[in-house]
Protein backbone atom coordinates (compact mmCIF):
# COMPACT_ATOMS: atom_id res chain seq x y z
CA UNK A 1 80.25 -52.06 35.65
CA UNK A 2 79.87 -54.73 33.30
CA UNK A 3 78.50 -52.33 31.08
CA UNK A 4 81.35 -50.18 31.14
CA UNK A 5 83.70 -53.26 30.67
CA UNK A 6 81.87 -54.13 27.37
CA UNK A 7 81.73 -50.18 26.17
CA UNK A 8 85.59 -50.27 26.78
CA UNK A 9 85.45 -53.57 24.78
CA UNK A 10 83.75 -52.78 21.91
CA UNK A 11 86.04 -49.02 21.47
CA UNK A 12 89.24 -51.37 21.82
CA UNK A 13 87.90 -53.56 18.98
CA UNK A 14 86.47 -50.95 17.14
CA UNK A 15 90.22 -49.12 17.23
CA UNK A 16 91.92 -52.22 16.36
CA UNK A 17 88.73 -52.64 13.58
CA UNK A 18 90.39 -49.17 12.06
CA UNK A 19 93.81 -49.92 12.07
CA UNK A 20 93.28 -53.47 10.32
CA UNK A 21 90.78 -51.55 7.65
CA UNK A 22 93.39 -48.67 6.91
CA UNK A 23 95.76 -51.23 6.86
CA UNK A 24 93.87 -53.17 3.78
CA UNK A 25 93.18 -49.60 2.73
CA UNK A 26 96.73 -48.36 1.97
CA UNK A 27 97.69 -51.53 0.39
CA UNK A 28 94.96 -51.46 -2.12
CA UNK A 29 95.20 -48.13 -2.87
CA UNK A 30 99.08 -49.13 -3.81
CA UNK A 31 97.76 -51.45 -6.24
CA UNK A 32 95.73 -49.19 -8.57
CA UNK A 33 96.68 -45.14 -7.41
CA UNK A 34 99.85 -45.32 -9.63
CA UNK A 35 97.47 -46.45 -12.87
CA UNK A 36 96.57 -42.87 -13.06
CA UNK A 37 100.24 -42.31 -12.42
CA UNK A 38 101.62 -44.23 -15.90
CA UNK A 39 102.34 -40.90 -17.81
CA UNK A 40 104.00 -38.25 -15.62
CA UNK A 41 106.09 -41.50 -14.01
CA UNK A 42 107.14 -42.55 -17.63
CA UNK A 43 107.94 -38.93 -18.48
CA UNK A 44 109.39 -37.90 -15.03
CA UNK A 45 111.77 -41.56 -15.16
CA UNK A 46 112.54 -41.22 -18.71
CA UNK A 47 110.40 -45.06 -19.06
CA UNK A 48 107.69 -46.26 -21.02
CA UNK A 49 104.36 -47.14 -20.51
CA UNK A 50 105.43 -50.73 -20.01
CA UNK A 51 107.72 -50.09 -17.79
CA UNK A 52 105.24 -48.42 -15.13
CA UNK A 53 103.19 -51.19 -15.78
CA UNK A 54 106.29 -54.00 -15.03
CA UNK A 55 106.14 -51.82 -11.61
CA UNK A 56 102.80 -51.78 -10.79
CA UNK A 57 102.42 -55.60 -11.63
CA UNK A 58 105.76 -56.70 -9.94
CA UNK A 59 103.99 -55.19 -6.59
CA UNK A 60 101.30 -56.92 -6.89
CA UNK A 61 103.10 -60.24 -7.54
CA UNK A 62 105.81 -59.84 -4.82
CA UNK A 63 102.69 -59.67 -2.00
CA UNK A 64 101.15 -62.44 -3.68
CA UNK A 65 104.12 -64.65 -3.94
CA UNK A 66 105.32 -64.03 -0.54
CA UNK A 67 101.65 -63.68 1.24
CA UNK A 68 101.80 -67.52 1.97
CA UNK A 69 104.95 -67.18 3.78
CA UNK A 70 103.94 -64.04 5.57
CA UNK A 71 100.84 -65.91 6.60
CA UNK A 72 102.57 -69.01 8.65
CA UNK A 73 105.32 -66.80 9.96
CA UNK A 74 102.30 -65.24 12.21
CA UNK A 75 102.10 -68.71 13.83
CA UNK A 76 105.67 -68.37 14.73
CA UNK A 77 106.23 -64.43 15.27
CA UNK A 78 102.88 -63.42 17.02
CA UNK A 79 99.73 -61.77 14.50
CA UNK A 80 100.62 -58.42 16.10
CA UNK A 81 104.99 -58.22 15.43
CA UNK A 82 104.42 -59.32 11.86
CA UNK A 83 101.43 -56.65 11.37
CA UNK A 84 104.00 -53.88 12.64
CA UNK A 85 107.20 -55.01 10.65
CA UNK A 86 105.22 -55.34 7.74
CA UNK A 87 103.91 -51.51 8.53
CA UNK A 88 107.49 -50.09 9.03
CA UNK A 89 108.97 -52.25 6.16
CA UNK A 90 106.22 -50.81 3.68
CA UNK A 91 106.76 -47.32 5.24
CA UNK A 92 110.32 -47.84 4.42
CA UNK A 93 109.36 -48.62 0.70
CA UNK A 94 107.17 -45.41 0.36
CA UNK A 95 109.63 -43.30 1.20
CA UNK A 96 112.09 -44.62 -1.19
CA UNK A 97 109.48 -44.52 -3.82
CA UNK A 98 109.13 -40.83 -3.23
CA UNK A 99 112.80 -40.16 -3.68
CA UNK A 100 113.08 -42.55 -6.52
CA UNK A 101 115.41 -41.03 -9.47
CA UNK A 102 114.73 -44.05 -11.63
CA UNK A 103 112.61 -47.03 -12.37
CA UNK A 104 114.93 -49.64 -10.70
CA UNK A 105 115.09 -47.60 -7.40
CA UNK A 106 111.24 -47.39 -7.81
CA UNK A 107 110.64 -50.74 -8.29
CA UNK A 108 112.93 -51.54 -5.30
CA UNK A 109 111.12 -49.18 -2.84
CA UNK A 110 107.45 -50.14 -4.69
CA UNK A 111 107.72 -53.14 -5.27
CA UNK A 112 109.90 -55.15 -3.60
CA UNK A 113 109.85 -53.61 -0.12
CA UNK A 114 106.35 -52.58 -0.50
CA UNK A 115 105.40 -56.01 -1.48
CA UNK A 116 106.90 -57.74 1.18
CA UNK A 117 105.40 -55.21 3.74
CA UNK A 118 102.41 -55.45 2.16
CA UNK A 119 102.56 -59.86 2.41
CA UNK A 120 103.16 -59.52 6.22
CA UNK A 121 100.83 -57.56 7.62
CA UNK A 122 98.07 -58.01 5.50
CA UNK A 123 97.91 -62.03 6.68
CA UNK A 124 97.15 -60.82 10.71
CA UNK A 125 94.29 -58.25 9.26
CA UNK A 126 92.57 -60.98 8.26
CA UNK A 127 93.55 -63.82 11.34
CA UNK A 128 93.05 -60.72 13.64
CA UNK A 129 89.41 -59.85 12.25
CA UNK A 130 88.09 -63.83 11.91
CA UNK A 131 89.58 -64.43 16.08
CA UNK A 132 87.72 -60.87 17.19
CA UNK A 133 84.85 -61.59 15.58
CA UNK A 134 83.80 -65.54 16.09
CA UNK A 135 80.76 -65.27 15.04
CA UNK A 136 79.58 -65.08 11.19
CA UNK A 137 77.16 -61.81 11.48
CA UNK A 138 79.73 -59.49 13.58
CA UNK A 139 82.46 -61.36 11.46
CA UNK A 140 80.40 -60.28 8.32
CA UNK A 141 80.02 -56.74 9.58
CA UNK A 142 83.82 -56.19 10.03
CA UNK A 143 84.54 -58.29 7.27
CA UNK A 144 82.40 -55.56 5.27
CA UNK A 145 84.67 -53.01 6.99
CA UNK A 146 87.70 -54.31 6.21
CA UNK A 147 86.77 -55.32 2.69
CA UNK A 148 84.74 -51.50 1.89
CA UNK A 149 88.25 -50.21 2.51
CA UNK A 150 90.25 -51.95 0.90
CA UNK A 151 87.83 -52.24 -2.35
CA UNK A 152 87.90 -48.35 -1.73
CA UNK A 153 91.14 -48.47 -1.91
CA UNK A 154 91.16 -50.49 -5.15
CA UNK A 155 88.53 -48.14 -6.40
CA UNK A 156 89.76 -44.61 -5.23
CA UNK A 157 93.41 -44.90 -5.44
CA UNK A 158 92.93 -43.68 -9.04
CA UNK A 159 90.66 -40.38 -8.10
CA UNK A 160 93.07 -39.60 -5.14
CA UNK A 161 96.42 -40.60 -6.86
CA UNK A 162 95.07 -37.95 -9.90
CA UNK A 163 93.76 -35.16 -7.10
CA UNK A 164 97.94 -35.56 -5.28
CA UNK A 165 99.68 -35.94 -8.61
CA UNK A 166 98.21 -33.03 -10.05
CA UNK A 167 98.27 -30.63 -7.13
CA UNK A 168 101.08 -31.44 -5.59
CA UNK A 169 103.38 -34.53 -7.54
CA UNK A 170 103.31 -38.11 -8.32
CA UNK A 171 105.69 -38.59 -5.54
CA UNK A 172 103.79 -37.18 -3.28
CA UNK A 173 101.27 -39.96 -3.17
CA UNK A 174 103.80 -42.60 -2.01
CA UNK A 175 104.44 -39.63 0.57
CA UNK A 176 100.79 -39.68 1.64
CA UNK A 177 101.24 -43.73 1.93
CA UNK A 178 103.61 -43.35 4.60
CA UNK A 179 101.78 -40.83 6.52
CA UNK A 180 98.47 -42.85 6.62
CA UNK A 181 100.93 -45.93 7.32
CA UNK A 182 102.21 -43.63 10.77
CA UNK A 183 98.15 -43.70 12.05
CA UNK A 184 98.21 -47.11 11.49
CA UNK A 185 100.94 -47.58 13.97
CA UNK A 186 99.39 -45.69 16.27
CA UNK A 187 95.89 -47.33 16.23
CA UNK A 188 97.83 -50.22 16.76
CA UNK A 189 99.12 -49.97 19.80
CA UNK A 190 96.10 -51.42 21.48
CA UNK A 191 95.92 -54.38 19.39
CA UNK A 192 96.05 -57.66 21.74
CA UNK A 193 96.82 -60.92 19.92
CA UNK A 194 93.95 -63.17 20.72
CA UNK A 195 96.54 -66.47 20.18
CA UNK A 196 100.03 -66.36 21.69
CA UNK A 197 102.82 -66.58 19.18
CA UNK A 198 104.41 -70.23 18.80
CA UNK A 199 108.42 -69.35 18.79
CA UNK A 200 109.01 -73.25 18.26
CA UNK A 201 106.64 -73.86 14.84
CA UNK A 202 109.23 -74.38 12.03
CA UNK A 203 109.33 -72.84 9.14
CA UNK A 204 109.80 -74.23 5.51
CA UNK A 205 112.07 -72.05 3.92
CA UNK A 206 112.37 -74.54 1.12
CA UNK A 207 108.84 -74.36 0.43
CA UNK A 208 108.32 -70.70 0.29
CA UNK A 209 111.72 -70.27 -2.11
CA UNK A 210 109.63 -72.89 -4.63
CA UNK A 211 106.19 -71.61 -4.23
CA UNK A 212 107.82 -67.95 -5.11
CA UNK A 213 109.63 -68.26 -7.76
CA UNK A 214 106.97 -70.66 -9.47
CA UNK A 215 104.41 -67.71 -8.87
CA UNK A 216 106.94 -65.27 -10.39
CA UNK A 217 107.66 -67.21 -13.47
CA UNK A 218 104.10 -67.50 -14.40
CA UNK A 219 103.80 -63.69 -13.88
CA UNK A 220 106.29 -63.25 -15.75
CA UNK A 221 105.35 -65.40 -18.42
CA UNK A 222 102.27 -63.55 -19.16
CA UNK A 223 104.04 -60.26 -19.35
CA UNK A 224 105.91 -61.73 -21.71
CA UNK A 225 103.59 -62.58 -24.11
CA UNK A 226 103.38 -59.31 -26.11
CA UNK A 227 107.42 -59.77 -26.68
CA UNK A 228 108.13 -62.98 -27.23
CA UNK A 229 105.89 -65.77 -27.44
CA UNK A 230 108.45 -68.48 -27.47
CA UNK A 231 109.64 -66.96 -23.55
CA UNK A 232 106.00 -66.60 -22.77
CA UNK A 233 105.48 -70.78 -22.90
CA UNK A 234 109.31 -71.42 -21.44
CA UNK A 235 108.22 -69.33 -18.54
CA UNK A 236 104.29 -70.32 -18.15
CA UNK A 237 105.72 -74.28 -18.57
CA UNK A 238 109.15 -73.47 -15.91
CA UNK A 239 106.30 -71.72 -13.50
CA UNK A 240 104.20 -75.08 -13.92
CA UNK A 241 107.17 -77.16 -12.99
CA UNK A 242 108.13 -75.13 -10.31
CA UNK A 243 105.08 -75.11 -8.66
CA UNK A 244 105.05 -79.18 -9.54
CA UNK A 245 107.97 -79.04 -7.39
CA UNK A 246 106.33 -77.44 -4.47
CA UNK A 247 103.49 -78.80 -4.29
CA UNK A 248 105.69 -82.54 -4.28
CA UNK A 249 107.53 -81.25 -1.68
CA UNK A 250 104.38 -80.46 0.56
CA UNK A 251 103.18 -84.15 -0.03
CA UNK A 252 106.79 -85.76 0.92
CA UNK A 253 107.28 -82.99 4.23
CA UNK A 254 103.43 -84.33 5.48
CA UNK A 255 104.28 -87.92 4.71
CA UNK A 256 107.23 -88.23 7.02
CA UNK A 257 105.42 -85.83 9.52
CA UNK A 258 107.35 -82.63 9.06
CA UNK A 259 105.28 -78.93 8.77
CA UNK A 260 105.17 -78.11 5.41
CA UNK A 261 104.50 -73.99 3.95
CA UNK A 262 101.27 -74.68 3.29
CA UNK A 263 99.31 -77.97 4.15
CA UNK A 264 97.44 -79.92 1.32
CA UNK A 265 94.18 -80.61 3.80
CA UNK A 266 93.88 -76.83 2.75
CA UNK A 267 92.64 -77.76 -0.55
CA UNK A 268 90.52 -80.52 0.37
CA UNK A 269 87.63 -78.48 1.59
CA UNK A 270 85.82 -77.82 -1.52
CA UNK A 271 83.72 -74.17 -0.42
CA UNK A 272 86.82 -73.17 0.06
CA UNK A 273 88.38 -74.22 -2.62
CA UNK A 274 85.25 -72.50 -4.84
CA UNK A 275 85.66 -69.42 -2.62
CA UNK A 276 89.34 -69.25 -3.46
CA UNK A 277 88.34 -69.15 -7.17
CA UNK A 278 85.84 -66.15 -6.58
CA UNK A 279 87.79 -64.56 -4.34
CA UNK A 280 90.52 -64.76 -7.32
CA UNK A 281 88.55 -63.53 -10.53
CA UNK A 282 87.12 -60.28 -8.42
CA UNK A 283 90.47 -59.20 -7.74
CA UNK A 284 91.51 -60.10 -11.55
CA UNK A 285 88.18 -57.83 -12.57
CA UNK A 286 88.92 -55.03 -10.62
CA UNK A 287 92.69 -54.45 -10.85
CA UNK A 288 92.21 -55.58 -14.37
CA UNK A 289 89.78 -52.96 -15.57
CA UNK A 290 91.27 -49.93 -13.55
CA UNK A 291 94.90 -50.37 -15.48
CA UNK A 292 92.84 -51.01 -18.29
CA UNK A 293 90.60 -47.96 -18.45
CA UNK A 294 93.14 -45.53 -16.68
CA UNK A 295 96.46 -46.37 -19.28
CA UNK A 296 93.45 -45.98 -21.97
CA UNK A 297 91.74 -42.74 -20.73
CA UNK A 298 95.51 -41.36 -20.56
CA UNK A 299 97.37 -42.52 -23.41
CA UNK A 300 94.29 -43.06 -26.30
CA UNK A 301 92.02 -39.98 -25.29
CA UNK A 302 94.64 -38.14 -23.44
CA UNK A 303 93.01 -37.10 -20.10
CA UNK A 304 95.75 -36.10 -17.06
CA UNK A 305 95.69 -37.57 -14.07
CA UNK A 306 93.10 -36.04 -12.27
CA UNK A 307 90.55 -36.49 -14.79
CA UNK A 308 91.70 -40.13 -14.98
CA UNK A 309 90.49 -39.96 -11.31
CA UNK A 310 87.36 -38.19 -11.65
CA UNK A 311 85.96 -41.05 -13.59
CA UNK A 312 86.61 -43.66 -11.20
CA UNK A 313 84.87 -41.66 -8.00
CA UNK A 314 81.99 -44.14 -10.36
CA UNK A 315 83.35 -47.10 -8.88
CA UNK A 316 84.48 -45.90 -5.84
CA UNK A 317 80.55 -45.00 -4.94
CA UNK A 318 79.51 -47.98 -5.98
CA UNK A 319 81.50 -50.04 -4.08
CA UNK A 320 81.06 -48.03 -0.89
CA UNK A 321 77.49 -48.52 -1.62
CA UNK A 322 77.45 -52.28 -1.86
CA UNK A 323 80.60 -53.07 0.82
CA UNK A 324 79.07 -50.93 3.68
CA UNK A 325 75.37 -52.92 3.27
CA UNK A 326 77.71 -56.08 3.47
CA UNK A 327 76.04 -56.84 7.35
CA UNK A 328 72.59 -56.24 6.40
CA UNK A 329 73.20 -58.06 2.93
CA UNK A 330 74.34 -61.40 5.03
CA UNK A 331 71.15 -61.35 7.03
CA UNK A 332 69.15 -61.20 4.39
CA UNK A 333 70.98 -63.39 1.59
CA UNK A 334 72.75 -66.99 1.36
CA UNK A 335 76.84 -66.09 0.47
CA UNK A 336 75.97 -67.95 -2.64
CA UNK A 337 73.33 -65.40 -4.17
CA UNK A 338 75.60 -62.31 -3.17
CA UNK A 339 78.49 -63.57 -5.07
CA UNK A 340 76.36 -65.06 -8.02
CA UNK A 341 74.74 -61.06 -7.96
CA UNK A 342 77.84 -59.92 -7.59
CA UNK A 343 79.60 -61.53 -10.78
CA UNK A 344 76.67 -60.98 -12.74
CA UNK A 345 76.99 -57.23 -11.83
CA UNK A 346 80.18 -56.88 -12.75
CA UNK A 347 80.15 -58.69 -15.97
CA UNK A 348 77.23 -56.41 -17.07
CA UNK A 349 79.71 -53.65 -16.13
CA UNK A 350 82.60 -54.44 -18.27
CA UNK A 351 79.96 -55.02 -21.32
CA UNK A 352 78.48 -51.87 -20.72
CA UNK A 353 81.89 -50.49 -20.86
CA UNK A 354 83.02 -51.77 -24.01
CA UNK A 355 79.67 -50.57 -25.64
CA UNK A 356 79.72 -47.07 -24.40
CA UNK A 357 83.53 -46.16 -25.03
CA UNK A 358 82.85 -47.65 -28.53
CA UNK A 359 79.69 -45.29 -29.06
CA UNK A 360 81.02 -41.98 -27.48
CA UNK A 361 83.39 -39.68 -26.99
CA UNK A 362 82.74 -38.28 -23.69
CA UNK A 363 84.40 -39.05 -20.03
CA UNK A 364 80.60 -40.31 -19.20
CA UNK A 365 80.63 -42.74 -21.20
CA UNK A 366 82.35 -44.82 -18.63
CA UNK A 367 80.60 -44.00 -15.81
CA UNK A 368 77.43 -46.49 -16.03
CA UNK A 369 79.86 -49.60 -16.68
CA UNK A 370 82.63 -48.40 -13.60
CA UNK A 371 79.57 -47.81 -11.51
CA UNK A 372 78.11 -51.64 -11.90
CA UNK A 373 81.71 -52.84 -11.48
CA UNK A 374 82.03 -51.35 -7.51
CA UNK A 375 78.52 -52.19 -6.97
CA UNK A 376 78.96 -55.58 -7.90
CA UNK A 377 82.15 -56.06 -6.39
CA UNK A 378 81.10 -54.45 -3.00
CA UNK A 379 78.98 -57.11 -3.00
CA UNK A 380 80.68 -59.67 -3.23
CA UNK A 381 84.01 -59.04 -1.99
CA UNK A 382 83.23 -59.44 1.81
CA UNK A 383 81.08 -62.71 1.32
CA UNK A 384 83.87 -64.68 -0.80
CA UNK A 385 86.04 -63.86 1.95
CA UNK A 386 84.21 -65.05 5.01
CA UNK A 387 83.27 -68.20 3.03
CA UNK A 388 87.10 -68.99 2.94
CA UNK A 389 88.08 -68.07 6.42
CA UNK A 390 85.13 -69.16 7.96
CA UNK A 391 85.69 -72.76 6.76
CA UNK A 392 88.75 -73.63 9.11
CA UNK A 393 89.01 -73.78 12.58
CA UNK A 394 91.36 -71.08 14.55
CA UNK A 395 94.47 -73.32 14.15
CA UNK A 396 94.40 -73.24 10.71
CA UNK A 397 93.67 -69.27 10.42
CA UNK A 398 97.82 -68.84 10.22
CA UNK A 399 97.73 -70.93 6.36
CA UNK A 400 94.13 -70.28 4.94
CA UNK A 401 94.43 -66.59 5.60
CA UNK A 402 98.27 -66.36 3.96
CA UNK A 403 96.54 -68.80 1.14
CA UNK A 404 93.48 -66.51 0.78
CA UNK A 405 95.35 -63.09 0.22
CA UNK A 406 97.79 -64.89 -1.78
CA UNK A 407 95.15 -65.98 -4.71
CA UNK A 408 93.91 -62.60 -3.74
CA UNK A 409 96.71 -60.46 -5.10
CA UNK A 410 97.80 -63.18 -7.54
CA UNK A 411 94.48 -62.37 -9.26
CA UNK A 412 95.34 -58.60 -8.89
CA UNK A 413 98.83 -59.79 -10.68
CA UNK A 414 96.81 -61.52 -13.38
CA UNK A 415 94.37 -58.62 -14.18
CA UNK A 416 97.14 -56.13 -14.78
CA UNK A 417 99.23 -58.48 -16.23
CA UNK A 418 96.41 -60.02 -18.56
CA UNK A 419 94.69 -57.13 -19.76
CA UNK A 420 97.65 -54.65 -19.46
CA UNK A 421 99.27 -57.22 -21.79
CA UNK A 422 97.19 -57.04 -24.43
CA UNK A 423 96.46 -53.31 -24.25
CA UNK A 424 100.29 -52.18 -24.29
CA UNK A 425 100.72 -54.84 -27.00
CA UNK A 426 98.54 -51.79 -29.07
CA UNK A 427 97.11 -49.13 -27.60
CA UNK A 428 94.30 -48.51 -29.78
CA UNK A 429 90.30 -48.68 -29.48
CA UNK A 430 90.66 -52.14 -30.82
CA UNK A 431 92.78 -53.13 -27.74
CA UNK A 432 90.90 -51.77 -25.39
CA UNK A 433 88.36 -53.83 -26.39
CA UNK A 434 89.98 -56.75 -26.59
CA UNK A 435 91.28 -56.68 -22.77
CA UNK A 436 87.90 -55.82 -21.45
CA UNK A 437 86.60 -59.00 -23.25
CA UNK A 438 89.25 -61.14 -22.04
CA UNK A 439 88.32 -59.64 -17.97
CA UNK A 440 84.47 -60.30 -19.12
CA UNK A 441 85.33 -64.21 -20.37
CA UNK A 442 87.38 -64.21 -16.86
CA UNK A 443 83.90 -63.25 -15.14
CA UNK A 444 82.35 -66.00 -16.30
CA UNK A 445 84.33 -68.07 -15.04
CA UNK A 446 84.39 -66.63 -12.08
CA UNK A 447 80.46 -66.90 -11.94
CA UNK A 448 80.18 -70.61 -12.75
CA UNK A 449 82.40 -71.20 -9.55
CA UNK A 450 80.14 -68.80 -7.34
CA UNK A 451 77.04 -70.96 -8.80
CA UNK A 452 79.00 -74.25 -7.58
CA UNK A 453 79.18 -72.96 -3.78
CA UNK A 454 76.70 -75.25 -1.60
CA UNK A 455 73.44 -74.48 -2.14
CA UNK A 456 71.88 -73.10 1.46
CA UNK A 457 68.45 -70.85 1.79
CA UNK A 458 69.53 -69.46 5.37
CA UNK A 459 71.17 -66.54 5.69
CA UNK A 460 73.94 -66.66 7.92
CA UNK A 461 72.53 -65.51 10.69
CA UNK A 462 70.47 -68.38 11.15
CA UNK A 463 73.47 -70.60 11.72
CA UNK A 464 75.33 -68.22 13.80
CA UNK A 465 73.65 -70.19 16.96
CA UNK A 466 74.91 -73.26 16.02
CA UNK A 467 78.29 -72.06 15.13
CA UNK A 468 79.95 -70.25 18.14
CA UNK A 469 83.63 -70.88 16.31
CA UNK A 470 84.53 -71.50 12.49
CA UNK A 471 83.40 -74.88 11.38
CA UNK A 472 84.48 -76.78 8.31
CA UNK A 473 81.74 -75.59 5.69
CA UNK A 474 79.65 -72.33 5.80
């Protein structure tokens, strides 16, 4: 009987497991499936280039701006309600998208009201997944779940945004996000919030105005910079102050004991911190290069949409690859190594990349560098992430995972903004270059932070005895 019981466990989790992997799923594939969208949208709207781009990187910005918010109102509303307003909100968005006769009602339906789905129920996937799981090798094995599908997401939103927009339409695909959205709303019925919602936390409205619109200025900025240069520094230097603002705010709210958006103890673990900064660049490399190589594949060498897609089933593979080994990976490897690999990977990738499309002609040409890219980042996607959430106790889940998808999808923000930047600013072989350097430089960076994280020769299984919950390093 207690057999049974744990069988009828394990499906329940393993549903919920689905719904919370679909969920990352159809939000990544948001992100990148309208790269291989840019010219039929620009044509079909009567836009440019830059202006499908504005959309795509407003998207990402609006769920990174508002993910912090969306991540302490699950302390207050209950994990499951905001998971299921954020589904029908972003349903609501899709649709809207679909019908869109212009860019403004596009950007509106894509990304505004997908955004702000998108920053409410992506917070509980990842509260929801670190309280099923407690400890770090199951944790790592749906971790690797959730993260495989949302990096194939990421990856395959171009190949099956090209395969929709060329059989069918462009709006289509926002019609197939609303579809997938309806499963997820039925998978979710038998989700059962492990931590009762808390109707009498407060809420800092104050702080989640400031920390927005500081985020959105310095998003903004960047786009910016291929205008006006003089607008780019007002904005980057307004976002700075902004965020000054907030974060002075924070300080003076814990001082005289009130709950601030976002507590500054947050900050003071320094894995995190380091895991943040990983977690970050990957999503900078990877959103980064796929507007990068799709707007160039479509607008320099003229490929449709489909055979913009083609090329990136590359990355997709490898990142299926790498993200579904993520369990067996964690037994065998220190979170350190895999993220180090990982970087170094992906780095190799973008190099190859730039080499390649210099030397040749042909569509194959970027499948070697595309292909290290997923493998790398399959690898070391799911680690960065349980590093973060696995350094805070279950009280604190609420604000580190709203914090952790918000650098998240600002990196996404700042790879398309970055490198679509300087490739719209001339869309020539000499560009293209140029952005995949700047994402390679990026890497780096991103590398000398992974080689920072505490040095530890166990894998994590071996400290899975001694840590039943999350403790305050891993």
């Amino acid at each position: 009987m207690a057999e049974t019981a744990g069988t009828r466990q394990q499906t329940g989790h393993g549903r919920v497991l689905a719904a919370l992997a679909l969920a990352q799923f159809i939000c990544s594939f948001a992100g990148s499936n309208m790269n291989v969208m840019i010219t039929d949208i620009s044509e079909d709207l009567d836009t440019t280039v830059q202006g499908v781009q504005v959309a795509i990187t407003v998207f990402l910005l609006v769920m990174a701006a508002l993910m912090i918010p969306g991540g302490k109102l699950t302390d207050r509303y209950g994990r499951k309600r905001c998971f299921l307003t954020g589904l029908i909100v972003y349903a609501i968005g899709a649709l809207l998208s679909a019908a869109a006769p212009g860019l403004g009602v596009l950007i509106l339906g894509n990304s505004i009201l997908e955004g702000v789905g998108t920053a409410l129920l992506i917070p509980p996937v990842y509260i929801l997944t670190t309280l099923l799981y407690p400890d770090v090798t199951s944790r790592a094995r749906a971790f690797g779940v959730v993260m495989a599908l949302g990096g194939i997401g990421a990856a395959a939103g171009p190949l099956i945004g090209g395969l929709i927009t060329t059989a069918i339409s462009w709006r289509a695909a926002f019609v197939f996000q609303a579809l997938v959205i309806a499963v997820i709303v039925l998978l979710s019925r038998r989700i059962d919030d492990p931590l009762p919602p808390d109707p009498t936390r407060s809420f800092d409205t104050a702080g989640a105005v400031l920390s927005a619109i500081g985020l959105v200025l310095v998003v903004m900025g960047i786009l910016a910079a291929d205008n006006n240069v003089w607008l780019m520094i007002a904005l980057l230097v307004l976002g700075a102050l902004v965020l000054g603002w907030f974060f002075r705010s924070v300080r003076a709210k814990e001082a005289s004991g009130q709950e601030p958006l976002l507590s500054l103890s947050l900050f003071r673990n320094h894995t995190s911190n380091l895991g943040l900064v990983t977690q970050n660049i990957q999503w900078l490399l990877l959103m980064g290069t796929s507007f990068t190589v799709a707007a160039y594949l479509q607008v320099v060498r003229g490929y449709d949409a489909i055979q913009t897609g083609v090329v990136f089933t590359a990355a997709t593979l490898g990142l299926l690859a790498s993200s579904l080994s993520a369990e067996r990976l964690a037994r065998r490897h220190p979170q350190r190594t895999l993220v180090m690999s990982g970087f170094v990977l992906s780095i190799a990738g973008v190099v190859i990349l730039i080499i390649l499309a210099r030397s040749f002609s042909t569509a194959w040409a970027f499948v070697p560098g595309l292909l290290l890219i997923g493998v790398g980042l399959g690898v070391m996607l799911t680690p960065s992430v349980n590093v973060v959430q696995s350094s805070f106790p279950e009280e604190q889940q609420g604000e580190i995972s709203g914090l952790s998808r918000s650098v998240s999808n600002l990196g996404s923000s700042f790879g398309t903004a970055i490198a679509g930047t300087i490739l719209v600013a001339g869309l020539t072989k000499g560009a293209y270059a140029a952005a995949m350097i700047a994402l390679a430089i990026i890497g780096l960076g991103g590398l000398a932070a992974a080689a920072l994280l505490p040095r530890d020769p166990r894998p994590p299984t071996a400290r899975a005895s001694t840590s039943a919950a999350p403790r305050a390093n891993t």
